[in-house]
C-alpha atoms as a PDB file:
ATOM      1  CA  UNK A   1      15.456  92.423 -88.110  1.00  0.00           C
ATOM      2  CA  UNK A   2      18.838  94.484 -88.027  1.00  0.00           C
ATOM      3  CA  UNK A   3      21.606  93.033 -90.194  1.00  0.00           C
ATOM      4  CA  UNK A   4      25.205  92.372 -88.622  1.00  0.00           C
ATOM      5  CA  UNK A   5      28.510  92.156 -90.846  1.00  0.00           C
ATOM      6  CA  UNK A   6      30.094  89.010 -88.785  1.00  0.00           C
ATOM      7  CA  UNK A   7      33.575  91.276 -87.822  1.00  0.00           C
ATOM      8  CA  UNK A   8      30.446  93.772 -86.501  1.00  0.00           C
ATOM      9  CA  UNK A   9      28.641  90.763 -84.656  1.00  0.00           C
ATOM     10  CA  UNK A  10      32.371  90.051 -83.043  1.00  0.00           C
ATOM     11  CA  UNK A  11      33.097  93.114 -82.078  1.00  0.00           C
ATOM     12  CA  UNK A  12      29.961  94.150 -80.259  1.00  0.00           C
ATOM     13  CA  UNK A  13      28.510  90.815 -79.292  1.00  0.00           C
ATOM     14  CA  UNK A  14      27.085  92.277 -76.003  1.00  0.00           C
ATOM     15  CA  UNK A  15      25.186  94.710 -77.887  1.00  0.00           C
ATOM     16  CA  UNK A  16      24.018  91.855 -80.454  1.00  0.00           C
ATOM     17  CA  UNK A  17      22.853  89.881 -77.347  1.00  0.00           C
ATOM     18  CA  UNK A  18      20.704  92.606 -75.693  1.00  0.00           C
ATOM     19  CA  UNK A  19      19.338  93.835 -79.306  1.00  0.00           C
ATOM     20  CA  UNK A  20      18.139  89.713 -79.712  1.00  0.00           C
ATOM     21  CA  UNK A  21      16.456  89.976 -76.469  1.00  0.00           C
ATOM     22  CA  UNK A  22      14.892  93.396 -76.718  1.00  0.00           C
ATOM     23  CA  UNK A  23      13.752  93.738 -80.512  1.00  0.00           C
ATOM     24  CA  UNK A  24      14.201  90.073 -81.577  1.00  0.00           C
ATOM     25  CA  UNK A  25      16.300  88.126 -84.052  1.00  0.00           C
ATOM     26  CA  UNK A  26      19.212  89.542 -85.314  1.00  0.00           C
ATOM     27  CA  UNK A  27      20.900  88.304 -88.809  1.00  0.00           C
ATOM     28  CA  UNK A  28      24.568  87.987 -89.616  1.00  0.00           C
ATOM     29  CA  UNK A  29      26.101  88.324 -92.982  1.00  0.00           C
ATOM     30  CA  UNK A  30      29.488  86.869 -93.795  1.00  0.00           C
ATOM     31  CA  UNK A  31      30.807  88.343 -97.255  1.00  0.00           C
ATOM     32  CA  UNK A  32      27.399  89.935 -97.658  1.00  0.00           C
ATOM     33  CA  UNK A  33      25.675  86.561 -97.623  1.00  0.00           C
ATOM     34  CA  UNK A  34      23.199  85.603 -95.046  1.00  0.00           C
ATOM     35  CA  UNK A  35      24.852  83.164 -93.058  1.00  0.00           C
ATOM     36  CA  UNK A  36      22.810  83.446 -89.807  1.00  0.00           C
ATOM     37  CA  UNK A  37      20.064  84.528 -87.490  1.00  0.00           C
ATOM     38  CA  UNK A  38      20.795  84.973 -83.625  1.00  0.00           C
ATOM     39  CA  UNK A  39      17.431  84.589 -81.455  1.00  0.00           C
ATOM     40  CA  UNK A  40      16.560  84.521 -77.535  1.00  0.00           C
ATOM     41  CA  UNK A  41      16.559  81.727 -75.372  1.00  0.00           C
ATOM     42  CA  UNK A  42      12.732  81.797 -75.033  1.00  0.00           C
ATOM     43  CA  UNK A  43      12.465  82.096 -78.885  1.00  0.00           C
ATOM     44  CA  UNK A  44      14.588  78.929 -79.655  1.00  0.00           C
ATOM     45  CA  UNK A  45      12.641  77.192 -76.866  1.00  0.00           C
ATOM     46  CA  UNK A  46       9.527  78.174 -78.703  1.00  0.00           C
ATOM     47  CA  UNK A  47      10.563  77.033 -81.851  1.00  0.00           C
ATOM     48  CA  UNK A  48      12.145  74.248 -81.358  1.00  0.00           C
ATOM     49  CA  UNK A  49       9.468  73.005 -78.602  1.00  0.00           C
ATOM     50  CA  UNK A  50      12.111  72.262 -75.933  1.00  0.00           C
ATOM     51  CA  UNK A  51      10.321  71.436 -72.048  1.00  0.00           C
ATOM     52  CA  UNK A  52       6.847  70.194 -73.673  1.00  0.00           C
ATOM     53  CA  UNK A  53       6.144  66.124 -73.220  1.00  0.00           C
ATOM     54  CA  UNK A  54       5.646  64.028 -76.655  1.00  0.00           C
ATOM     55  CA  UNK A  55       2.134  64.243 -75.395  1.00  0.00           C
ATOM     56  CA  UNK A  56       1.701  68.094 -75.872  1.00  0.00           C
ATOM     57  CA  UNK A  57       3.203  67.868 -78.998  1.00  0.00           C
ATOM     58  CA  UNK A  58       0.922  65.562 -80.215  1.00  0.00           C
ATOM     59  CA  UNK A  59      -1.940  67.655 -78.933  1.00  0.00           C
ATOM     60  CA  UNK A  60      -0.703  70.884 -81.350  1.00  0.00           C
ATOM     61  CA  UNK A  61      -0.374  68.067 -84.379  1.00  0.00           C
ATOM     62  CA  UNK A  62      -2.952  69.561 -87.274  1.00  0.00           C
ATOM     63  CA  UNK A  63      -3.824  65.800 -86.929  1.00  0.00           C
ATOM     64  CA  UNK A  64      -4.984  65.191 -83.596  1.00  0.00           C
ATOM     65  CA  UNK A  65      -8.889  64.488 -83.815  1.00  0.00           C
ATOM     66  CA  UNK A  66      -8.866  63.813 -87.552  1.00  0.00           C
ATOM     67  CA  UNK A  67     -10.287  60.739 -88.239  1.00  0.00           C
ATOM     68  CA  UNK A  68      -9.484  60.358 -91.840  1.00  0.00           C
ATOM     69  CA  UNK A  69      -5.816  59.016 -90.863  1.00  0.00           C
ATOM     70  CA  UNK A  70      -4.775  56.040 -92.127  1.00  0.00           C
ATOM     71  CA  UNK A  71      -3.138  54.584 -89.418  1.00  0.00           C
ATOM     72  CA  UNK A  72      -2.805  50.333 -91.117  1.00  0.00           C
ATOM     73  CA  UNK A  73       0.714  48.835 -91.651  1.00  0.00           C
ATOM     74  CA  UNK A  74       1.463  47.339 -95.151  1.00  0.00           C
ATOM     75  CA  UNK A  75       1.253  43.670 -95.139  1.00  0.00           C
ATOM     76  CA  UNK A  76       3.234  43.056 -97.842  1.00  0.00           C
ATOM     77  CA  UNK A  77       6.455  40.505 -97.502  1.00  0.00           C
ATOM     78  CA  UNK A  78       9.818  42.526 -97.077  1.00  0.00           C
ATOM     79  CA  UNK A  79      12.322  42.553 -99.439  1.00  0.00           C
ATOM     80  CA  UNK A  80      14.824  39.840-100.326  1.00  0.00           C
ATOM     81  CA  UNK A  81      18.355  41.254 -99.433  1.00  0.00           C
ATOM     82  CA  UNK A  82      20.930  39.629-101.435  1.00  0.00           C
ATOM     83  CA  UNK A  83      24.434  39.364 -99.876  1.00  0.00           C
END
């Protein structure tokens, strides 16, 4: 991952754009702190699981098929809220 000084990132944002597509993430530093990563399109909708139905991402859940889930609601009276 190549490392941009923000008033570098500003200054040559088309080039920051094409490197994000072509090599991948690209991280900005503001003040020489790590303040942010730039990724693609298809990389943020990969991540972030954008387009798939609550049913597909169920399906990935390391729980789907597991039986030992303990799926019963507590029975227990609420709480008394005082006012």
């Amino acid at each position: 991952m190549r490392t941009w000084q923000i008033q570098e990132a500003k200054a040559h944002l088309s080039e920051l754009v094409r490197e994000t597509e072509n090599t991948g993430p690209q991280e900005i530093t503001w003040h020489g702190r790590s303040v942010a990563v730039v990724v693609s399109r298809a990389e943020y909708e990969r991540l972030s699981g954008a387009g798939q139905s609550l049913v597909e991402f169920m399906r990935r859940s390391p729980l789907f098929d597991s039986d030992d889930v303990d799926l019963t609601r507590n029975v227990d009276r609420t709480r008394e809220v005082i006012i």
